[in-house]
PDB file of N, CA and C in Angstrom:
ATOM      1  N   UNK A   1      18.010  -0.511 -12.182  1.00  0.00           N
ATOM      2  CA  UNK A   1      17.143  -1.591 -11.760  1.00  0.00           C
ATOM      3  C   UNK A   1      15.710  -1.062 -11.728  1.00  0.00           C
ATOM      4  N   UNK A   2      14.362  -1.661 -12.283  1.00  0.00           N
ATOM      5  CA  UNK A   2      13.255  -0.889 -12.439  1.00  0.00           C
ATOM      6  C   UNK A   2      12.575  -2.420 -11.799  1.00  0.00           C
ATOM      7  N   UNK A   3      12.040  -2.064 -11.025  1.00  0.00           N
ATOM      8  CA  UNK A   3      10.923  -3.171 -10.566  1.00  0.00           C
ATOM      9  C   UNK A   3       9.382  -2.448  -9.854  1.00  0.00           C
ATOM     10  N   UNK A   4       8.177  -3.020 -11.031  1.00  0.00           N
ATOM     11  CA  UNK A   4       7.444  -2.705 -11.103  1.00  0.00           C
ATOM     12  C   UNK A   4       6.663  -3.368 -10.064  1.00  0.00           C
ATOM     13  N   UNK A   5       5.720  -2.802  -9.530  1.00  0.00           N
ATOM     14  CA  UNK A   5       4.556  -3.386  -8.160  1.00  0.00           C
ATOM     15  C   UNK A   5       3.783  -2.528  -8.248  1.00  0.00           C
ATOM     16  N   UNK A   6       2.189  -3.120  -7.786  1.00  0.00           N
ATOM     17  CA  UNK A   6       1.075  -2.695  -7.663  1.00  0.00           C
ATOM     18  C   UNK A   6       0.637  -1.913  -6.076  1.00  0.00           C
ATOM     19  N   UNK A   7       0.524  -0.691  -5.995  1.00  0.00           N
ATOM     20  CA  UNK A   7      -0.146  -0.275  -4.895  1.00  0.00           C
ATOM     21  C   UNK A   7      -1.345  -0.807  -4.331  1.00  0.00           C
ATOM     22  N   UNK A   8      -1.083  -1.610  -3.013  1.00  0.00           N
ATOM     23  CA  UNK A   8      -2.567  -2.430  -2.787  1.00  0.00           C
ATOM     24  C   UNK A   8      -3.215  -1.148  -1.537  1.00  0.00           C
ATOM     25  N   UNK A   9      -4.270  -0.833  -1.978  1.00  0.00           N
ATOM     26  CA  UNK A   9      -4.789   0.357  -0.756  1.00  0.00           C
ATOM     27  C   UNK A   9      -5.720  -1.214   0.243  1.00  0.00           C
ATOM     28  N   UNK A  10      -5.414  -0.224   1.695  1.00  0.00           N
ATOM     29  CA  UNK A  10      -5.892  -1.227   3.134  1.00  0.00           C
ATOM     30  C   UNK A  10      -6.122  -0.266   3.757  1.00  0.00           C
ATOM     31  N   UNK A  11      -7.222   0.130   3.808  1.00  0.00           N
ATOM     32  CA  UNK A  11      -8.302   1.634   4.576  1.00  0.00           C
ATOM     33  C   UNK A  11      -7.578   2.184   4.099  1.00  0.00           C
ATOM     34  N   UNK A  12      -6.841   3.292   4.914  1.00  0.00           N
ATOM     35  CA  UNK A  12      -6.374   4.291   4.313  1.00  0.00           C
ATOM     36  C   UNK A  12      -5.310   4.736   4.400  1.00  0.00           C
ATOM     37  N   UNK A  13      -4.520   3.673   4.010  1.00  0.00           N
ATOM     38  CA  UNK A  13      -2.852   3.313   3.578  1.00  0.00           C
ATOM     39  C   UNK A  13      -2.498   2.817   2.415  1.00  0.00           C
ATOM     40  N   UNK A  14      -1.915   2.491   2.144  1.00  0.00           N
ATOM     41  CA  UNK A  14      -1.358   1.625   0.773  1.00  0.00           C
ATOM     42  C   UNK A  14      -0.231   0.756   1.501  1.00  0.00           C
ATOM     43  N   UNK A  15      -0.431  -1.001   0.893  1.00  0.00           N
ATOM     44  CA  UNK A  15       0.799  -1.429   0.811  1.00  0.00           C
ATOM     45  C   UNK A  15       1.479  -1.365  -0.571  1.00  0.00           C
ATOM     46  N   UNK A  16       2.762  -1.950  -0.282  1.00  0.00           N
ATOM     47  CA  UNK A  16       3.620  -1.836  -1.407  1.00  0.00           C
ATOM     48  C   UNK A  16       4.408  -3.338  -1.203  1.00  0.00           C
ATOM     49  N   UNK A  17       5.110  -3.946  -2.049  1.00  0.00           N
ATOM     50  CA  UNK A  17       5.735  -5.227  -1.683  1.00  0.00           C
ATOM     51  C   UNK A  17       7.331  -4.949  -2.365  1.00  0.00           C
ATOM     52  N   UNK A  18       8.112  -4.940  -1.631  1.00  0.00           N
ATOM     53  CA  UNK A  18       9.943  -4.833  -2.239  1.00  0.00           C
ATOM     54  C   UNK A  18      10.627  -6.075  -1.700  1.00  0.00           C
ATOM     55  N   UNK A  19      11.045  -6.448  -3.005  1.00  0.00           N
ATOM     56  CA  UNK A  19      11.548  -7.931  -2.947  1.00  0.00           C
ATOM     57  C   UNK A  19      12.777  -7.675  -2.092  1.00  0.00           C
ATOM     58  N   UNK A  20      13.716  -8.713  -1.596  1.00  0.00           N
ATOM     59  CA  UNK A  20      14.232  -8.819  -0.668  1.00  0.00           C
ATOM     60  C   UNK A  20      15.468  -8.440  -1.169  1.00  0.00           C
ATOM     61  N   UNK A  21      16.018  -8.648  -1.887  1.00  0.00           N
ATOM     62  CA  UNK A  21      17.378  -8.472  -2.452  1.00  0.00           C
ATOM     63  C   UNK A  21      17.116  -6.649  -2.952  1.00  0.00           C
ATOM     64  N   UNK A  22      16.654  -6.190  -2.931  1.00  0.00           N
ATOM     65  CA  UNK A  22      16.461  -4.699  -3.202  1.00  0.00           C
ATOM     66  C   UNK A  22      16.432  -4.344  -1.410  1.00  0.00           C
ATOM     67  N   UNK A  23      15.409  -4.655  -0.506  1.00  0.00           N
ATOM     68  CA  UNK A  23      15.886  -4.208   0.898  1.00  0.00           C
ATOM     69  C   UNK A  23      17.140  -4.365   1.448  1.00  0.00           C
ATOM     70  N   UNK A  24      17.671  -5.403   0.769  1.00  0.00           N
ATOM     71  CA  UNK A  24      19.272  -6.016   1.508  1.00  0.00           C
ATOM     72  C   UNK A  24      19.860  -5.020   0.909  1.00  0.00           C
ATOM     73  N   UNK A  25      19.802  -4.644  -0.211  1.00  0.00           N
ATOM     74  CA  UNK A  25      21.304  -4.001  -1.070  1.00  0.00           C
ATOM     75  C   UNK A  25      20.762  -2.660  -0.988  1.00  0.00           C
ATOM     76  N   UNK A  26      19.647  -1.898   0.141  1.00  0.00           N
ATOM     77  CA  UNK A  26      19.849  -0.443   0.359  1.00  0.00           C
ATOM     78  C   UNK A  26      19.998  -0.343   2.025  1.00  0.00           C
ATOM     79  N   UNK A  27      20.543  -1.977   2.620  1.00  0.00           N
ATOM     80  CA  UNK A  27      20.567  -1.098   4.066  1.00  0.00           C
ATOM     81  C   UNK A  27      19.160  -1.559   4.558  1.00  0.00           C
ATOM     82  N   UNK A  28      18.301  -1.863   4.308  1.00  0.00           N
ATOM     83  CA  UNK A  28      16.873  -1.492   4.993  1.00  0.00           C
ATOM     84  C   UNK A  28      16.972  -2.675   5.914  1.00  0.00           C
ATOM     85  N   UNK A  29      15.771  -2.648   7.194  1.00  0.00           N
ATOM     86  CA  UNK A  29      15.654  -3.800   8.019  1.00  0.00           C
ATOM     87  C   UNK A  29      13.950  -4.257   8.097  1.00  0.00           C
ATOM     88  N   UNK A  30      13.837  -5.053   8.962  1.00  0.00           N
ATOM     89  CA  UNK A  30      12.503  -5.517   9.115  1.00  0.00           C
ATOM     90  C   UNK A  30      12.083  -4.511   9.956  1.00  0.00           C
ATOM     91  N   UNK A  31      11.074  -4.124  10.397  1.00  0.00           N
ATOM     92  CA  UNK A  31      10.531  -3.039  11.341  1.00  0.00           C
ATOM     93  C   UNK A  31      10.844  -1.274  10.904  1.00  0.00           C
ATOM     94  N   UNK A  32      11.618  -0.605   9.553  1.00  0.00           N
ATOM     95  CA  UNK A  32      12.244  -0.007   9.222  1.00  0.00           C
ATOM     96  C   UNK A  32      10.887   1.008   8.729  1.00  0.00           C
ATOM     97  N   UNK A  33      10.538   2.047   9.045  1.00  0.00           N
ATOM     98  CA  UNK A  33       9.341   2.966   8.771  1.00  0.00           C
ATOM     99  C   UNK A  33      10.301   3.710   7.215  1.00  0.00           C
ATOM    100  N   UNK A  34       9.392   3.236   6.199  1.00  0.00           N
ATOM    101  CA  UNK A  34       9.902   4.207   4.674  1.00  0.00           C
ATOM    102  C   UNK A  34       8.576   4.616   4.146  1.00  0.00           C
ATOM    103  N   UNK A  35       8.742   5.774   3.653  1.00  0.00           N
ATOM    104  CA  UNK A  35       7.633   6.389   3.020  1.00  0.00           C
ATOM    105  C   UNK A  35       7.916   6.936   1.784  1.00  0.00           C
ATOM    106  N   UNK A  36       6.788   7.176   1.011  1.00  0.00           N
ATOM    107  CA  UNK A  36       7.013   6.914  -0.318  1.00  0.00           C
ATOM    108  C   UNK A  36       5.909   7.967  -1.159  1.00  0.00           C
ATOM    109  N   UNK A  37       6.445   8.714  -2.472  1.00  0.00           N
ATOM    110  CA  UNK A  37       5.625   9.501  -2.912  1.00  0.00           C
ATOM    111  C   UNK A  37       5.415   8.723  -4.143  1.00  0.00           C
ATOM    112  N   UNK A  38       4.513   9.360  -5.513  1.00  0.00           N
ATOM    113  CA  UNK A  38       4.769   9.025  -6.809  1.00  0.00           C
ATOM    114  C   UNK A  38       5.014  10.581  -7.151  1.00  0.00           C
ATOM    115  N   UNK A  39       6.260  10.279  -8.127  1.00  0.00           N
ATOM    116  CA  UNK A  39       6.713  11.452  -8.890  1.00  0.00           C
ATOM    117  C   UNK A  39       6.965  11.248 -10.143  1.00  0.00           C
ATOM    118  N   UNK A  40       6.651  12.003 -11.416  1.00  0.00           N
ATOM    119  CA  UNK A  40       6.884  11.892 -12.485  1.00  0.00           C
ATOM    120  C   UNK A  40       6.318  10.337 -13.181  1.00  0.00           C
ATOM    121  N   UNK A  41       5.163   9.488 -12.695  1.00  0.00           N
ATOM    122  CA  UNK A  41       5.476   8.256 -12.608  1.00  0.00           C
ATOM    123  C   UNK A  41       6.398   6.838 -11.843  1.00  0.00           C
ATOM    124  N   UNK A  42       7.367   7.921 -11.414  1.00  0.00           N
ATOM    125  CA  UNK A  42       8.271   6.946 -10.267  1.00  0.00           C
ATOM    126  C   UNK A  42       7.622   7.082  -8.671  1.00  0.00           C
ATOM    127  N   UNK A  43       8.678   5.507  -8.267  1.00  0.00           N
ATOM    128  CA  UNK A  43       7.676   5.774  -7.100  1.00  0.00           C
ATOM    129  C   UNK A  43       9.069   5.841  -6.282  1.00  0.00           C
ATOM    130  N   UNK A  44       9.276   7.017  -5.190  1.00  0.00           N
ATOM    131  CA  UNK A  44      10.506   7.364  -4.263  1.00  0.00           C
ATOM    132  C   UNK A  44      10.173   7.218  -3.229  1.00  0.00           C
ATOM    133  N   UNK A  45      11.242   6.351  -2.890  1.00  0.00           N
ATOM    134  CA  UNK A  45      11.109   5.681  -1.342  1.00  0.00           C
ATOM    135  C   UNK A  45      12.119   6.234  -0.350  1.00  0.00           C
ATOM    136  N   UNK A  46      11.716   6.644   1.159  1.00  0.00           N
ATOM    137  CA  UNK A  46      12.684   7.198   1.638  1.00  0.00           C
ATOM    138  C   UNK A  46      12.975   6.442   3.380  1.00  0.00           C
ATOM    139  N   UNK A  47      13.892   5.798   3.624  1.00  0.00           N
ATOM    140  CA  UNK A  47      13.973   5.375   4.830  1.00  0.00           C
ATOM    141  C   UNK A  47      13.722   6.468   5.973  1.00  0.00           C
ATOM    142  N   UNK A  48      12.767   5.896   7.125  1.00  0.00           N
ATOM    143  CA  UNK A  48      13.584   6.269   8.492  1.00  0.00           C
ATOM    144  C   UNK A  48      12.800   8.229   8.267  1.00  0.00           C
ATOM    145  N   UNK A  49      12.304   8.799   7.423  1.00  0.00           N
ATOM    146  CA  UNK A  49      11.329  10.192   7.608  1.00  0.00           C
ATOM    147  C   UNK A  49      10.487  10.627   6.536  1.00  0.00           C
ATOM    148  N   UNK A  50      10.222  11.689   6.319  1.00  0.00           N
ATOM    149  CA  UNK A  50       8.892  11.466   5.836  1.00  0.00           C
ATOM    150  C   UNK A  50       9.846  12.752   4.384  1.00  0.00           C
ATOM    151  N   UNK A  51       8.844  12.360   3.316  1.00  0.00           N
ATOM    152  CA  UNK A  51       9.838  13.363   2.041  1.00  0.00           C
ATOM    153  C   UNK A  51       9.024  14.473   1.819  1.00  0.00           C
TER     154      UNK A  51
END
C-alpha cells in the first residue's frame, strides 16, 4: 500500500495527514503520539516512541 502526502511544516513541527482506514488497520487511536523519520525516500512511522 503506498500513499503519498505532503509534509505541511507549522513553526517547528510538521503535520502529516493518514487517511483513516490506514490508522484503523494498524491499531492506531485518536490522541496516539507517532513519530516519524524520512528514510531512503520513505517516510517511517512509529507508534507510542520516538525511532
Amino acid at each position: 500500500m503506498r500513499v503519498s502526502r505532503k509534509l505541511r511544516r507549522q513553526g517547528s513541527s510538521y503535520v502529516i495527514t493518514i487517511p483513516v482506514d490506514i490508522v484503523g488497520l494498524l491499531g492506531w487511536e485518536a490522541g496516539d503520539s507517532i513519530f516519524f523519520k524520512l528514510e531512503g525516500g520513505k517516510l517511517i512511522l512509529e507508534k507510542g516512541g520516538e525511532i
